[in-house]
Every structure is written in structure tokens, then in C-alpha cells.
C-alpha atoms as a PDB file:
ATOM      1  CA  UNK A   1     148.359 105.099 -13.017  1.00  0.00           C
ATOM      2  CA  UNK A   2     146.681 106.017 -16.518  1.00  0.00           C
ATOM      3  CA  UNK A   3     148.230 102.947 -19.124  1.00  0.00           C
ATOM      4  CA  UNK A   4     150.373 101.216 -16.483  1.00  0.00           C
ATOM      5  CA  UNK A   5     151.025  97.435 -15.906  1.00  0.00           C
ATOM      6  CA  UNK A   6     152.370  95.936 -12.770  1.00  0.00           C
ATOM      7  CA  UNK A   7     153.483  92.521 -12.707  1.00  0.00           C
ATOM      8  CA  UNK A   8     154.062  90.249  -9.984  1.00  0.00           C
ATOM      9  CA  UNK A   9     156.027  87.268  -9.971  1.00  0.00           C
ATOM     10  CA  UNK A  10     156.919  84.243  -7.976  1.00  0.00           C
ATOM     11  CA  UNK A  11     156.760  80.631  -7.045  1.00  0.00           C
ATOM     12  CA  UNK A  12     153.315  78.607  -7.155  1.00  0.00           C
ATOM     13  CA  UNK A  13     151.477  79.294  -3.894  1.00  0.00           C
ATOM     14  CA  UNK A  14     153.197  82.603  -2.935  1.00  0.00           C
ATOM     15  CA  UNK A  15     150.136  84.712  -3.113  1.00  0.00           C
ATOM     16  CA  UNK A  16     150.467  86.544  -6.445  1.00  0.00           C
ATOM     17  CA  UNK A  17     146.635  85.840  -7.400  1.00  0.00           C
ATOM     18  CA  UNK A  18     145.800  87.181  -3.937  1.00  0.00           C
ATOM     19  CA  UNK A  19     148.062  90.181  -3.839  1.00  0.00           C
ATOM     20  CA  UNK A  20     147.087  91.017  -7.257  1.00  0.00           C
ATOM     21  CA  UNK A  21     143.690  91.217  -6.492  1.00  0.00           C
ATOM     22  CA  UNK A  22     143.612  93.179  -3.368  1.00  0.00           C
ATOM     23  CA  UNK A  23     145.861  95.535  -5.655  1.00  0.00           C
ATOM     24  CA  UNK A  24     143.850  95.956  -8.435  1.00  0.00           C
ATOM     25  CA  UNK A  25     140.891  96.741  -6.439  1.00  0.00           C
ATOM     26  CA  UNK A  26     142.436  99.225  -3.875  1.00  0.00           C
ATOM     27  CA  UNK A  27     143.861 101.358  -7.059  1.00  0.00           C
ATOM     28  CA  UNK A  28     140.860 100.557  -9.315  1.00  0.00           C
ATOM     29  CA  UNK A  29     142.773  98.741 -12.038  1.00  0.00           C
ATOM     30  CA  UNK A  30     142.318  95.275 -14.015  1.00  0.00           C
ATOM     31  CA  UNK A  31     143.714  91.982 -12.674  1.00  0.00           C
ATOM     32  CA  UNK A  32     144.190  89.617 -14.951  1.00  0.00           C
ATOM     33  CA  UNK A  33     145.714  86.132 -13.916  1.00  0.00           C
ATOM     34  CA  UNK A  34     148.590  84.869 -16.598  1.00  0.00           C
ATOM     35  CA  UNK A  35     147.870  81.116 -15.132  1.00  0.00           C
ATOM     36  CA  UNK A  36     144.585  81.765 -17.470  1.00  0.00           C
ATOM     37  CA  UNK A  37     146.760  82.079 -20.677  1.00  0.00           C
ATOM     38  CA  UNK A  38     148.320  78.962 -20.321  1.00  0.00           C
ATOM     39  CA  UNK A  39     147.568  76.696 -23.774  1.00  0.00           C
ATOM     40  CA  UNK A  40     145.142  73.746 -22.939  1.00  0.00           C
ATOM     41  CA  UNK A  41     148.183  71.124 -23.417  1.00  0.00           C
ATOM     42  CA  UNK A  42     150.223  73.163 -20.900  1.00  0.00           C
ATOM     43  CA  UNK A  43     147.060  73.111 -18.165  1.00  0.00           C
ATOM     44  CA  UNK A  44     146.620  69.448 -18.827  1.00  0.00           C
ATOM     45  CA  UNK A  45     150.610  68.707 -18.804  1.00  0.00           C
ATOM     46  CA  UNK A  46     150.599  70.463 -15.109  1.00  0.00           C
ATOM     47  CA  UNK A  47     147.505  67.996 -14.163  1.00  0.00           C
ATOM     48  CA  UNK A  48     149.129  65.257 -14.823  1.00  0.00           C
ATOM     49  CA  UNK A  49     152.007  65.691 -12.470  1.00  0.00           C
ATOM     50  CA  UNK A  50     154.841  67.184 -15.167  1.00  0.00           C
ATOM     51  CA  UNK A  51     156.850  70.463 -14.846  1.00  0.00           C
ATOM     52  CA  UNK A  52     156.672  72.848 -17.995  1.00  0.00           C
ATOM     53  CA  UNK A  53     159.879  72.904 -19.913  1.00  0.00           C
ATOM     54  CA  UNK A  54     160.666  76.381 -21.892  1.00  0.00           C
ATOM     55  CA  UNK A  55     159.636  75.162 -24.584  1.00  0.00           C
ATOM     56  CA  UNK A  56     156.128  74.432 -22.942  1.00  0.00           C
ATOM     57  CA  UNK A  57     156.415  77.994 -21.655  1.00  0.00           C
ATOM     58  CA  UNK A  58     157.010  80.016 -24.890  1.00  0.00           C
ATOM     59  CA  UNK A  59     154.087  80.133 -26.234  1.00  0.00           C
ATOM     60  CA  UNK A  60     152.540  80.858 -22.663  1.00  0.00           C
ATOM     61  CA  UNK A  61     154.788  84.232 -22.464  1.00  0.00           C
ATOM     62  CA  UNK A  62     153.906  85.329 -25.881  1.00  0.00           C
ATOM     63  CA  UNK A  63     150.163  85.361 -24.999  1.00  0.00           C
ATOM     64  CA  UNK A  64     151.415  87.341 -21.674  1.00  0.00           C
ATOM     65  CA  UNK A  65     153.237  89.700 -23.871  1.00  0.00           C
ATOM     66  CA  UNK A  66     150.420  90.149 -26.206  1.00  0.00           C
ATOM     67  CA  UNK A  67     148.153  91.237 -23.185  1.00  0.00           C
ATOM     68  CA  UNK A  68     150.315  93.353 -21.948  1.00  0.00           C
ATOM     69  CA  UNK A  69     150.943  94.829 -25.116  1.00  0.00           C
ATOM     70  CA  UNK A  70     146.703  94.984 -26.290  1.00  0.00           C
ATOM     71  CA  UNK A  71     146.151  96.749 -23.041  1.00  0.00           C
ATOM     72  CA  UNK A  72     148.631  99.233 -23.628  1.00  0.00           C
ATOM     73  CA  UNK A  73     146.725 100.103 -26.677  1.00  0.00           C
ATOM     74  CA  UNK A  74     143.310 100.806 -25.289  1.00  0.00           C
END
């Protein structure tokens, strides 16, 4: 699995951070949470109660993206 990225997806409290975990150890890869990219104003916006609009998001995705993409060139 030399280079490869899996991503998993869903709804807040599905299990992602748990699955990807287990995963990453059993196949000896990296785990890295996306939640952890979030901008500051995004974590604090969720805090407070309020859903992320896309615009809130965008900048969130690019940093995912940019992961992705900085791994791949290891």
C-alpha cells in the first residue's frame, strides 16, 4: 500500500476517528484526523453551537487536499 491514501467519510459520531485508527495500525500506515485541519474560527464557530456553511468549509478542504497531496510526495 506503498503511496496510498484512504479516506473515510461520514456523519459526526459515526466512528471514522475510531475506524481510522484501528486501520492505520493493522496495515502500518499514518492516520491523520482532518477534524485537526479545521481553521481556529471554524473550531470555535462549531463550539459555539453553529453549523459550518461552505464557505466555512473551503478553506478546511484545501488544507485536506494539501495533505493529501504533501504525503503523496514523500
Amino acid at each position: 500500500m506503498l503511496n496510498q491514501c484512504i479516506l473515510i467519510m461520514g456523519i459526526s459520531g459515526s466512528g471514522k476517528t475510531t475506524t481510522g485508527k484501528l486501520l492505520a495500525n493493522k496495515i502500518g500506515g499514518d492516520f491523520l484526523d482532518a477534524d485537526d485541519l479545521h481553521p481556529r474560527c471554524n473550531i470555535q464557530k462549531i463550539k459555539n453551537g453553529y453549523s459550518l456553511t461552505d464557505q466555512d468549509r473551503a478553506p478546511w478542504l484545501e488544507e485536506i487536499i494539501s495533505a493529501i497531496t504533501n504525503y503523496h510526495r514523500q
